[in-house]
C-alpha atoms as a PDB file:
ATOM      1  CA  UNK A   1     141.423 125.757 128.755  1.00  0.00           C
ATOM      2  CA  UNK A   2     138.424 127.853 128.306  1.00  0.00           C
ATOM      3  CA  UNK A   3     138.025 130.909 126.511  1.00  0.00           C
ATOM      4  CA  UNK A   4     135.488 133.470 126.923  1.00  0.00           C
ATOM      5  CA  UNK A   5     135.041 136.689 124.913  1.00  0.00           C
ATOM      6  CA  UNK A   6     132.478 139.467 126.956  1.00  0.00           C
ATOM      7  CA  UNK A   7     130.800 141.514 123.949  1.00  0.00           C
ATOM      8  CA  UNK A   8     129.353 143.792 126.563  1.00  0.00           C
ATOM      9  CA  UNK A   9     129.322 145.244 130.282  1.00  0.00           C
ATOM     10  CA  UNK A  10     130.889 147.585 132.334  1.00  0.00           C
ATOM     11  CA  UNK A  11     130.765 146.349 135.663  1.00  0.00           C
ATOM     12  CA  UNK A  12     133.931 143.817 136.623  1.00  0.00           C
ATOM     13  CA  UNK A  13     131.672 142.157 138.956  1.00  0.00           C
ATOM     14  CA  UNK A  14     128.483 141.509 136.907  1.00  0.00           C
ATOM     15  CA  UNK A  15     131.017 140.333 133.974  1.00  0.00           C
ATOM     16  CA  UNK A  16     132.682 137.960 135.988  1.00  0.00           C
ATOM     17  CA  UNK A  17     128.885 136.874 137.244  1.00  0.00           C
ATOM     18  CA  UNK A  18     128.080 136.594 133.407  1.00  0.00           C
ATOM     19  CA  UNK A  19     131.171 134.167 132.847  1.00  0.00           C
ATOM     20  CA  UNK A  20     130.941 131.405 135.479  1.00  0.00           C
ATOM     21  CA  UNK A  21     126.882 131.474 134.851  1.00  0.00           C
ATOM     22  CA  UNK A  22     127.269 130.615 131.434  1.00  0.00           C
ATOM     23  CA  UNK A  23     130.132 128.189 132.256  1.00  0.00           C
ATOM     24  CA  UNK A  24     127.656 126.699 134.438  1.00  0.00           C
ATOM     25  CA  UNK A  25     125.458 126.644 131.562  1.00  0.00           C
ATOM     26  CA  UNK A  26     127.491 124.937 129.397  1.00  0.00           C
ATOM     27  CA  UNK A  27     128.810 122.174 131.344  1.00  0.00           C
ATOM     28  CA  UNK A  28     125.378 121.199 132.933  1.00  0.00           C
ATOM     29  CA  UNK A  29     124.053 121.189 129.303  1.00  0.00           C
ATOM     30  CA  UNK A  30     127.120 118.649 128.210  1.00  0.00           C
ATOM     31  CA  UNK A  31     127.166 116.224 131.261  1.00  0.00           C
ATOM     32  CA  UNK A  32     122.980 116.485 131.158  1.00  0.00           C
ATOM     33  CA  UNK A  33     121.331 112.730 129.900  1.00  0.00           C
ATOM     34  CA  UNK A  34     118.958 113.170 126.831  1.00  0.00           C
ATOM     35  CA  UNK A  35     116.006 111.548 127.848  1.00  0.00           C
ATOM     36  CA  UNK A  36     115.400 110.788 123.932  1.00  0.00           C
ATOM     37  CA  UNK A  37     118.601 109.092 123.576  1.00  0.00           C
ATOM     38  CA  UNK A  38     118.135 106.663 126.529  1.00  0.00           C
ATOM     39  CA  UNK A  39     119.434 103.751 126.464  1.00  0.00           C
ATOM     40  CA  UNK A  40     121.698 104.632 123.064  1.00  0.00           C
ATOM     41  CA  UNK A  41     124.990 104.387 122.868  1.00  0.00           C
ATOM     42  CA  UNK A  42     126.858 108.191 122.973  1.00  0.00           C
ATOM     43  CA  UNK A  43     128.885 107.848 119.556  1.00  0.00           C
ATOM     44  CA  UNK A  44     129.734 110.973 117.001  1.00  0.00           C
ATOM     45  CA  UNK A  45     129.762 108.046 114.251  1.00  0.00           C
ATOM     46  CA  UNK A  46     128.285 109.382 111.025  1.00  0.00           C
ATOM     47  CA  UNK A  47     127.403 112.926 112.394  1.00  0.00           C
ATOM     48  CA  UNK A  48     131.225 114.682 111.390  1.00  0.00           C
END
């Protein structure tokens, strides 16, 4: 489920436009490999 909150806009279309691009966004940046990390194991160990 995603949730998505518009602070501003007017136009239906350019919101919608505004949604899926940072959607977009957000899952490229998650599924993305960090060069720096290459090779590392991904693990949240000792970071929460």
């Amino acid at each position: 489920t995603v949730h998505v909150r518009l602070l501003s806009g007017s136009n239906d279309h350019h919101r919608a436009e505004a949604v899926f691009k940072a959607l977009a966004r957000a899952l490229r940046a998650a599924v993305s490999l960090d060069e720096a990390a290459a090779g590392d194991v991904p693990s949240t160990k000792d970071v929460l």
